[in-house]
C-alpha atoms as a PDB file:
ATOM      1  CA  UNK A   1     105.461 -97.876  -9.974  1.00  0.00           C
ATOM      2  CA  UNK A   2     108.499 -96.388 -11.960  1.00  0.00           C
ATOM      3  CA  UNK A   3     110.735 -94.385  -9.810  1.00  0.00           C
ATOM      4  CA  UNK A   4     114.077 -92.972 -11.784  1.00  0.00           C
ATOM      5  CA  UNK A   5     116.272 -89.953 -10.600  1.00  0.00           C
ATOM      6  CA  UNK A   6     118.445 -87.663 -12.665  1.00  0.00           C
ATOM      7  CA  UNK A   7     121.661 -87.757 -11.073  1.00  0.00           C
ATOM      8  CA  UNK A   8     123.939 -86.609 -13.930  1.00  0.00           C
ATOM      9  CA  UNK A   9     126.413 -84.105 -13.321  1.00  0.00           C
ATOM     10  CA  UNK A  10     125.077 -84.220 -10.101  1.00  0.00           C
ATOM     11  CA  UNK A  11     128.105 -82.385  -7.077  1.00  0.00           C
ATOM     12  CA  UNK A  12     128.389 -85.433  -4.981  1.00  0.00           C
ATOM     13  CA  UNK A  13     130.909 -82.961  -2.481  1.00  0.00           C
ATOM     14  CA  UNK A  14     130.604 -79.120  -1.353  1.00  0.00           C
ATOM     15  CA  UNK A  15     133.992 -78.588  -3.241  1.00  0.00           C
ATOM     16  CA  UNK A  16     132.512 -79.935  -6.434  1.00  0.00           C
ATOM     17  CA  UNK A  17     129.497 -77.771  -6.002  1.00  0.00           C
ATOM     18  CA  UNK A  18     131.322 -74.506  -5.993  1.00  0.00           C
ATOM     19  CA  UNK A  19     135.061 -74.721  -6.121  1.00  0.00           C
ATOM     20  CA  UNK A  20     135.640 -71.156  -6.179  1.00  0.00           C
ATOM     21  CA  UNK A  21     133.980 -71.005  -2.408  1.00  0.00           C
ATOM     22  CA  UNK A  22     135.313 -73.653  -1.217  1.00  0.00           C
ATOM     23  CA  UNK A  23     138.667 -72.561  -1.917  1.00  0.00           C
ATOM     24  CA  UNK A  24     137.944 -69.147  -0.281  1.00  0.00           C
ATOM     25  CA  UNK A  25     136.758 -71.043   2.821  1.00  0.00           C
ATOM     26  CA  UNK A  26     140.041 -72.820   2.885  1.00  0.00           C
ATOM     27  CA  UNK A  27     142.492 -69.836   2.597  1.00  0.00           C
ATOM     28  CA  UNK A  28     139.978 -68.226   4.936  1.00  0.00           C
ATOM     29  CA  UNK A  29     140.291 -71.285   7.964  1.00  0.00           C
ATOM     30  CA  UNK A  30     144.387 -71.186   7.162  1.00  0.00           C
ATOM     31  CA  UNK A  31     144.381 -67.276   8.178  1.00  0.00           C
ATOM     32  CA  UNK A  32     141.767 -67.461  10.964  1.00  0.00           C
ATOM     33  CA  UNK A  33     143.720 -67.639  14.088  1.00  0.00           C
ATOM     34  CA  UNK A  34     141.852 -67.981  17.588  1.00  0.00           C
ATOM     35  CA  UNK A  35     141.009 -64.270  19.109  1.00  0.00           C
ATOM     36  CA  UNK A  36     141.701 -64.116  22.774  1.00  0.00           C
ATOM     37  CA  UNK A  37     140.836 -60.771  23.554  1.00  0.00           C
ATOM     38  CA  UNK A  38     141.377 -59.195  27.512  1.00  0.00           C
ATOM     39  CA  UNK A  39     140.415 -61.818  29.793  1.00  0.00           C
ATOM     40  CA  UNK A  40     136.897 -62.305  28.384  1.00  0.00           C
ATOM     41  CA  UNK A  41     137.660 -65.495  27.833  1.00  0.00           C
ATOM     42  CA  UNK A  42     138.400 -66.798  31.804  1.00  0.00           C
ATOM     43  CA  UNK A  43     141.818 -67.636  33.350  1.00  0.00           C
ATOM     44  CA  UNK A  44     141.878 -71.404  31.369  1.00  0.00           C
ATOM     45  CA  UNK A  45     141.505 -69.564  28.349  1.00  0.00           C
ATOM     46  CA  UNK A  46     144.490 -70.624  25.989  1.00  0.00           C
ATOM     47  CA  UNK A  47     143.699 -69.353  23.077  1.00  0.00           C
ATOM     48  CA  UNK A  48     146.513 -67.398  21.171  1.00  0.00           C
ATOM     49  CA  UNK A  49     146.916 -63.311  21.288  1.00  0.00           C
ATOM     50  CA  UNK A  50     147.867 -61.781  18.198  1.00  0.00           C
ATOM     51  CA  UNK A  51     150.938 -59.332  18.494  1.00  0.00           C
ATOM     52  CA  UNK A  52     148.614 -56.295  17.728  1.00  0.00           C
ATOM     53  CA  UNK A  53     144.583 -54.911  17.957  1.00  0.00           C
ATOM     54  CA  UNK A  54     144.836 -54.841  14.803  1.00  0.00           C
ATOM     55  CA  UNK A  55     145.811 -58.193  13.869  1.00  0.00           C
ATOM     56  CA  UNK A  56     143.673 -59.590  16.322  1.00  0.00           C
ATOM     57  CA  UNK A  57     140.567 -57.662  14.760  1.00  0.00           C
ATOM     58  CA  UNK A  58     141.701 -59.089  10.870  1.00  0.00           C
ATOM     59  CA  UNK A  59     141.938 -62.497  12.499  1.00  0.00           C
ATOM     60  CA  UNK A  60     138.201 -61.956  13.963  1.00  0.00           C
ATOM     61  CA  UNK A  61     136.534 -61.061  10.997  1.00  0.00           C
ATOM     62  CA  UNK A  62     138.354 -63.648   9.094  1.00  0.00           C
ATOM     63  CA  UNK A  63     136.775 -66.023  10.713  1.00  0.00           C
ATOM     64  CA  UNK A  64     133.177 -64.608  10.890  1.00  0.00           C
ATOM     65  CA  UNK A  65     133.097 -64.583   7.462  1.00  0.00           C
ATOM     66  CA  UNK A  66     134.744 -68.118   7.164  1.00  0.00           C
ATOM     67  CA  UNK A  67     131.786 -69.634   9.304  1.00  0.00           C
ATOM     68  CA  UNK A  68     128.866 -67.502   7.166  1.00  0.00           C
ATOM     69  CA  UNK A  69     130.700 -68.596   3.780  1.00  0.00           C
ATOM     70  CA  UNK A  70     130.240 -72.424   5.180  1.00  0.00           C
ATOM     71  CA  UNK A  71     126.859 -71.884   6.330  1.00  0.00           C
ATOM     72  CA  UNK A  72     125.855 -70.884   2.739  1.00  0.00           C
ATOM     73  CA  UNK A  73     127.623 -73.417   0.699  1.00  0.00           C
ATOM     74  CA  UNK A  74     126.335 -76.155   2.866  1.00  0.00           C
ATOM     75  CA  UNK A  75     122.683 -74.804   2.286  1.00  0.00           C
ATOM     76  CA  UNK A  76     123.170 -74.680  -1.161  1.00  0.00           C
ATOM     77  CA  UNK A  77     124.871 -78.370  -1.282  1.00  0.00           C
ATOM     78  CA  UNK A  78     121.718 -79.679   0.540  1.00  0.00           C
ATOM     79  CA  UNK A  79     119.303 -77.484  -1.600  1.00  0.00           C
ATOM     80  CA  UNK A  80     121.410 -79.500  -4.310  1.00  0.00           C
ATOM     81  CA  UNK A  81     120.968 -82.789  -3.122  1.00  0.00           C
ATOM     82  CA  UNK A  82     117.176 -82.777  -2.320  1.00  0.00           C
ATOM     83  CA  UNK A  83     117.106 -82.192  -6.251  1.00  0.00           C
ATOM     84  CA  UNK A  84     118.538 -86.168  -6.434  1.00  0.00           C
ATOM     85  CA  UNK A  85     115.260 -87.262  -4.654  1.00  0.00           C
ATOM     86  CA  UNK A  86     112.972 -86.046  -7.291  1.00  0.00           C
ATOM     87  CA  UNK A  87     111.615 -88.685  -9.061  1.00  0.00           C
ATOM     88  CA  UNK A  88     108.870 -89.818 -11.996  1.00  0.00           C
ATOM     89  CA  UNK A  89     105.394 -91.465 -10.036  1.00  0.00           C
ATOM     90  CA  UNK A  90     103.924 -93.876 -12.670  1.00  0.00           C
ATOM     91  CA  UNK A  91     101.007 -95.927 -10.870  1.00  0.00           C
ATOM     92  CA  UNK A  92      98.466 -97.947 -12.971  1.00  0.00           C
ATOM     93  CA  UNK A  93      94.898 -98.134 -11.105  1.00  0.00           C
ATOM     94  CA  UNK A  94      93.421-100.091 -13.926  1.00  0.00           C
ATOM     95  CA  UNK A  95      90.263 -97.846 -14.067  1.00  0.00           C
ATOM     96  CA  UNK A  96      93.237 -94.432 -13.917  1.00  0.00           C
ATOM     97  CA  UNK A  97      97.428 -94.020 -14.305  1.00  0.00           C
ATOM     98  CA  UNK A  98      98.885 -91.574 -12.129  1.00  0.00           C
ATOM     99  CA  UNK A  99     101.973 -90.186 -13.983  1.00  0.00           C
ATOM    100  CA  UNK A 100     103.362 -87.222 -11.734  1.00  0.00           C
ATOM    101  CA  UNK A 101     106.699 -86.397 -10.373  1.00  0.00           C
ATOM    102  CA  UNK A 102     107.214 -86.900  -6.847  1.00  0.00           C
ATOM    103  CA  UNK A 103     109.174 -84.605  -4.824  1.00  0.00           C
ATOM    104  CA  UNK A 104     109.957 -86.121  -1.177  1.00  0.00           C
ATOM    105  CA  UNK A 105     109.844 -82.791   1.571  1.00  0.00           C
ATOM    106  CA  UNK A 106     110.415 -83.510   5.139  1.00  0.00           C
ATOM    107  CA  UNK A 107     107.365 -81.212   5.689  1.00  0.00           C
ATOM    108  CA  UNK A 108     104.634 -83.745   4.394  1.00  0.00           C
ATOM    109  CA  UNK A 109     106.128 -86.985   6.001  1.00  0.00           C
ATOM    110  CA  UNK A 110     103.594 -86.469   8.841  1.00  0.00           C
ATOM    111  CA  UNK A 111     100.493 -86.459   6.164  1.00  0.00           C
ATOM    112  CA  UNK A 112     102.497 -89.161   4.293  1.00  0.00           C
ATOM    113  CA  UNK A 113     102.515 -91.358   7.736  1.00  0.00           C
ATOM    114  CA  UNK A 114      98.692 -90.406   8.352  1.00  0.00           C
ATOM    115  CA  UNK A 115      97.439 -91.692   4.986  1.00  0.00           C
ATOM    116  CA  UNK A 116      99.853 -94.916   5.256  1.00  0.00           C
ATOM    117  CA  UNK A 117      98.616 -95.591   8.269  1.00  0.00           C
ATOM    118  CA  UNK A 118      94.751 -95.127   6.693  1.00  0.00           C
ATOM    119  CA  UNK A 119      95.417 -97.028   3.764  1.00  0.00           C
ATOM    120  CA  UNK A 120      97.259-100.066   4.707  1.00  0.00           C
ATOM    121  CA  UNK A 121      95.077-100.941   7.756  1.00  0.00           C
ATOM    122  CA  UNK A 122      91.794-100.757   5.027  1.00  0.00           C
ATOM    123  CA  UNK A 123      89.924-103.497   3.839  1.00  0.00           C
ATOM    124  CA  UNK A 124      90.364-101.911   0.419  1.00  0.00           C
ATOM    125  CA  UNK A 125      93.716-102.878   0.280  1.00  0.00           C
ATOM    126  CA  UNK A 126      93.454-106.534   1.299  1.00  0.00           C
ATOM    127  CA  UNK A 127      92.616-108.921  -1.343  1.00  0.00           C
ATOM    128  CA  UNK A 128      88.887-109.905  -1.504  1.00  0.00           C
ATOM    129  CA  UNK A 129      88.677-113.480  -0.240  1.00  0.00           C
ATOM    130  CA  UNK A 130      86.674-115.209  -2.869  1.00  0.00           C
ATOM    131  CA  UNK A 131      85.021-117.542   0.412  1.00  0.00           C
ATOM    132  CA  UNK A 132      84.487-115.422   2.861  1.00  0.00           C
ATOM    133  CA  UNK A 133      85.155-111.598   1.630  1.00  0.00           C
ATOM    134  CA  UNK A 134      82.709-109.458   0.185  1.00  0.00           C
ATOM    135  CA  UNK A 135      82.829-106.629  -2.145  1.00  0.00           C
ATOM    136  CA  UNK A 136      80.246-104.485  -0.309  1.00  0.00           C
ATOM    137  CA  UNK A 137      82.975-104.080   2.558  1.00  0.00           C
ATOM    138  CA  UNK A 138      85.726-103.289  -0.138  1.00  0.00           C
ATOM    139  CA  UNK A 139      83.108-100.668  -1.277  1.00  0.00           C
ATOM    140  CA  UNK A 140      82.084 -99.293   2.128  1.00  0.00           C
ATOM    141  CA  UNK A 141      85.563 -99.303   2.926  1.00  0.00           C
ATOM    142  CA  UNK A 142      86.851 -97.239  -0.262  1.00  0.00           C
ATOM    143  CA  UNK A 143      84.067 -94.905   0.077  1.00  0.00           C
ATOM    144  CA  UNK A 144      85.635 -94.137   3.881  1.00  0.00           C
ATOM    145  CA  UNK A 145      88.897 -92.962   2.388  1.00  0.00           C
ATOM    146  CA  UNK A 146      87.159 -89.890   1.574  1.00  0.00           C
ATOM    147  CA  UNK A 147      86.524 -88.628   4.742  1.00  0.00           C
ATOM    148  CA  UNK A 148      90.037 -90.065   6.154  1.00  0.00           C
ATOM    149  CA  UNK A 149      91.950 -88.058   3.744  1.00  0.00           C
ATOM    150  CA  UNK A 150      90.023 -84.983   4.170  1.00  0.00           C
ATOM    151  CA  UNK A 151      91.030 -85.218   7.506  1.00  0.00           C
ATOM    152  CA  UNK A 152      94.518 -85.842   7.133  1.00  0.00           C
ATOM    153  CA  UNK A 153      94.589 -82.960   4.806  1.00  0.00           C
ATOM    154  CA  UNK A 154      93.207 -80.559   6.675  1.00  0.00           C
ATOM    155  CA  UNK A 155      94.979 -81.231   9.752  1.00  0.00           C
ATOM    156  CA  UNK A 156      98.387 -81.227   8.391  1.00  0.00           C
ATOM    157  CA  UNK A 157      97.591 -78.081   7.020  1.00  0.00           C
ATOM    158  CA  UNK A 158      99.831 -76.255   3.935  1.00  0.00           C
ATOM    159  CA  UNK A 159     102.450 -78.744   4.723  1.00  0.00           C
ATOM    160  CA  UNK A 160     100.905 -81.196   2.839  1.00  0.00           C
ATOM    161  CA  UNK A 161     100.887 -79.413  -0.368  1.00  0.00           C
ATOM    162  CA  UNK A 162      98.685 -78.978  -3.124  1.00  0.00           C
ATOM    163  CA  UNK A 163     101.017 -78.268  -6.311  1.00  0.00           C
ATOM    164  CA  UNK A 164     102.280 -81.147  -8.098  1.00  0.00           C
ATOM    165  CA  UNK A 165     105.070 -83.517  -6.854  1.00  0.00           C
ATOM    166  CA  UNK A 166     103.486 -83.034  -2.863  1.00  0.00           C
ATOM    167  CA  UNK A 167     101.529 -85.352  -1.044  1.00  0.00           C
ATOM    168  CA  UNK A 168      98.325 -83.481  -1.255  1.00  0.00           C
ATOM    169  CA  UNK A 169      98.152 -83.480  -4.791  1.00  0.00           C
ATOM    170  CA  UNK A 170      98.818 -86.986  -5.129  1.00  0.00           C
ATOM    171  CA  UNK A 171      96.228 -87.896  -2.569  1.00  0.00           C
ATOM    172  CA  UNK A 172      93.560 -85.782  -4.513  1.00  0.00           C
ATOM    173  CA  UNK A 173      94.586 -87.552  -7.673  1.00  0.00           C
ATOM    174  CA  UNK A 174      94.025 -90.873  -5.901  1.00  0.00           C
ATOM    175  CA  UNK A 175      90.282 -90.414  -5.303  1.00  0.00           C
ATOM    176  CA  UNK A 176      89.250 -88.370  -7.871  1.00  0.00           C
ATOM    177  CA  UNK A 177      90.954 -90.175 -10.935  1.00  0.00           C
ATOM    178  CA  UNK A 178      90.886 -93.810  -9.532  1.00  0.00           C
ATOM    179  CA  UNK A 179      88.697 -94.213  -6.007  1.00  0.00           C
ATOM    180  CA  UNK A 180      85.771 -91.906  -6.997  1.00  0.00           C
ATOM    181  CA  UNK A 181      85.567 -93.354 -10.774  1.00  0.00           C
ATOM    182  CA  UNK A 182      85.269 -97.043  -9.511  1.00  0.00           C
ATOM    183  CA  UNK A 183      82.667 -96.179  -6.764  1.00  0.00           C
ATOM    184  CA  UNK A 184      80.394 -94.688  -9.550  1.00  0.00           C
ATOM    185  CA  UNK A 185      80.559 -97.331 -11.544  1.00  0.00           C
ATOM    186  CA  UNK A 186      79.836-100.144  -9.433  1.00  0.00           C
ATOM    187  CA  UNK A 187      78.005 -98.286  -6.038  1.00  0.00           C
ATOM    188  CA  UNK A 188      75.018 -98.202  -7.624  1.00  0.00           C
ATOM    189  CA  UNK A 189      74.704-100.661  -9.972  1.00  0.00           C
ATOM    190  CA  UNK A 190      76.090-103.501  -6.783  1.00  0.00           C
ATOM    191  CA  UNK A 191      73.068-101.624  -4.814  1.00  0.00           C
ATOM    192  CA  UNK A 192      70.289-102.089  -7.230  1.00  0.00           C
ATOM    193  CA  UNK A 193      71.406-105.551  -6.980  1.00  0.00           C
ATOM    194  CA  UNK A 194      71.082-105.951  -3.232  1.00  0.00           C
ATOM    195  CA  UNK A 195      67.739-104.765  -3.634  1.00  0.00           C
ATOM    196  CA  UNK A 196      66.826-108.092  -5.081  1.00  0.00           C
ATOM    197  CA  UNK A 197      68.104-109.784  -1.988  1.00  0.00           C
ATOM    198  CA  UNK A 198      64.950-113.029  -1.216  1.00  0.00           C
ATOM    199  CA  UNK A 199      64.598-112.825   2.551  1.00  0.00           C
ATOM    200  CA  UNK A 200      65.769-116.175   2.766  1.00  0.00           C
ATOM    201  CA  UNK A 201      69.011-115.976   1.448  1.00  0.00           C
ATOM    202  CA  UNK A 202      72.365-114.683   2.811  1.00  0.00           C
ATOM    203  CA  UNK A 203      73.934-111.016   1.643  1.00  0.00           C
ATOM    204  CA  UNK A 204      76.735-113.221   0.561  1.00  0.00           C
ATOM    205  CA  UNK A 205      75.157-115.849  -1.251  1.00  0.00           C
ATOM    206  CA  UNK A 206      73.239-113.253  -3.051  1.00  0.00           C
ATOM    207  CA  UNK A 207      76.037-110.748  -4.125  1.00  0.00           C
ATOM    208  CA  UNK A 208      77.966-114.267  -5.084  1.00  0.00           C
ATOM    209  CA  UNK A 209      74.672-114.946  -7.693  1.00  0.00           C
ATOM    210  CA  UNK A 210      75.286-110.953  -9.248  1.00  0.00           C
ATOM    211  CA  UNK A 211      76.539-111.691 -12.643  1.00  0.00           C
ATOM    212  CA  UNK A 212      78.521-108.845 -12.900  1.00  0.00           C
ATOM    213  CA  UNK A 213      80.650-110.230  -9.594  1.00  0.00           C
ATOM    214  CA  UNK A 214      83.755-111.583 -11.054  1.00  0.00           C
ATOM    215  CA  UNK A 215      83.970-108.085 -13.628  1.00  0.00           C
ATOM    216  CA  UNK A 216      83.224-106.105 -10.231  1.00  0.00           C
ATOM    217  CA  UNK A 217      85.933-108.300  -8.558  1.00  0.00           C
ATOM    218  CA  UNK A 218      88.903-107.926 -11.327  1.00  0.00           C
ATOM    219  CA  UNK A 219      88.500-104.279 -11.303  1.00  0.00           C
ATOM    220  CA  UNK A 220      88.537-103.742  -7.331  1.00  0.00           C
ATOM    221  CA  UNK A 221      91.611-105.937  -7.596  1.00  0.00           C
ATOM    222  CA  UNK A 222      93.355-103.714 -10.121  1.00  0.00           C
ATOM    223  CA  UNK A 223      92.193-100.825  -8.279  1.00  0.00           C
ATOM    224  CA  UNK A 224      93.659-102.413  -4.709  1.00  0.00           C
ATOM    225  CA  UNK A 225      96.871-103.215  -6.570  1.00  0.00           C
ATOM    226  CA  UNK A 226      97.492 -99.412  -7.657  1.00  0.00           C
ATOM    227  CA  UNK A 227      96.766 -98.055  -4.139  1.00  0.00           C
ATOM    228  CA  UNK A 228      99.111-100.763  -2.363  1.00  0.00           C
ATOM    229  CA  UNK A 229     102.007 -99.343  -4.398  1.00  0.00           C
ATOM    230  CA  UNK A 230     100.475 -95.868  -3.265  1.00  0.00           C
ATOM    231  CA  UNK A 231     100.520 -96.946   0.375  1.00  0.00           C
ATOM    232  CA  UNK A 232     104.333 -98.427  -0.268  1.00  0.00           C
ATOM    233  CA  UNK A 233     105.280 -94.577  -1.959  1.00  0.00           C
ATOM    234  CA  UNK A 234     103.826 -93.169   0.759  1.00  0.00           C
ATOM    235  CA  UNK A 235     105.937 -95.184   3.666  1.00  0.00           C
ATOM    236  CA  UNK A 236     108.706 -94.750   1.803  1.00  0.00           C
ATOM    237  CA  UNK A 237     108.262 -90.555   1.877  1.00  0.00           C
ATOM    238  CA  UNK A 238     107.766 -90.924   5.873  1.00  0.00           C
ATOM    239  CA  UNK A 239     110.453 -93.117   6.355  1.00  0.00           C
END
């Protein structure tokens, strides 16, 4: 996976994302003076009284418009920031490459945790055990992601997006450039295989006798490879 931000000329500070405001917010602050007005306040009030109404009404407004100038900048700083998280997605499959941008939103961490959660507890992301594994279960198991991500989807709802850079449209890429490719290929021809199963002899033994085993095997492995990084992007979105 290749992951790279564009952080040049980048505001690391609210003052270096608009000076001009900032310096309005601090002659603003300077000329703000706590408003005590009547007793509204309570008898421990100490806050101090300007000399006239007048004063006292500058001095109010002053600072209402201090705190709604600071309220905007610091949306626009964070608006500014999330813009540093943007990043290139570049994951090989072996059968597909995903090359995307990814664009983290607090929104979509719950569908990001839900298909982590699928995905790394999957056979289809463990390595096939050349003794005691066997690709049927890899294939069973990669077929299931299809209904587990449908799921997800649907009950997160809009928040998991669907436009590029969201975790919706990177899950949809996942099975239908890299999942749903590789189970066309080798469902069938691994079933047609089974078929020939003797009586006497053992699923595994037989599937282990396929010729086409160790080509089925190097793909799956490519394949599990691509969506372990996906599993790792995703954790890393619902961290």
């Amino acid at each position: 996976m290749h992951v790279g931000s564009h952080r040049e000329n980048v505001p690391q500070t609210m003052s270096q994302l608009v000076p001009p405001l900032h310096t309005q917010l601090e002659s603003l602050h300077a000329h703000a003076a706590p408003v005590h007005v009547g007793c509204a306040l309570g008898p421990h009030a100490s806050a101090m009284i300007p000399a006239n109404a007048k004063d006292a009404m500058k001095a109010f407004k002053a600072r209402e418009l201090y705190s709604h100038l600071r309220l905007l900048a610091s949306f626009a700083f964070v608006h500014s920031s999330a813009k540093l998280k943007e990043a290139g997605l570049s994951i090989d499959f072996g059968i597909f490459k995903l090359d995307t941008k990814w664009t983290p939103d607090p929104r979509q961490r719950e569908a990001a945790w839900a298909l982590w959660v699928e995905l790394s507890t999957r056979v289809a992301t463990q390595p096939v055990d050349l003794d005691e594994g066997m690709l049927r279960e890899a294939l069973e198991s990669l077929h299931q992601l299809f209904d587990a991500t449908r799921d997800v989807l649907r009950k997160c709802g809009p928040d998991a997006g669907a436009s590029e850079g969201t975790v919706g449209f990177v899950a949809l890429q996942v099975l239908n450039g890299a999942v749903r490719p590789f189970l066309s290929r080798w469902h069938p021809k691994l079933g047609a295989w089974e078929e020939t199963r003797p009586k006497d002899k053992s699923a595994r033994d037989h599937e282990r006798a396929w010729n086409e085993e160790a080509k089925c095997r190097g793909e799956l492995e490519k394949l599990r490879q691509g969506l372990v990084t996906y599993a790792e992007t995703l954790a890393a979105l619902a961290a």
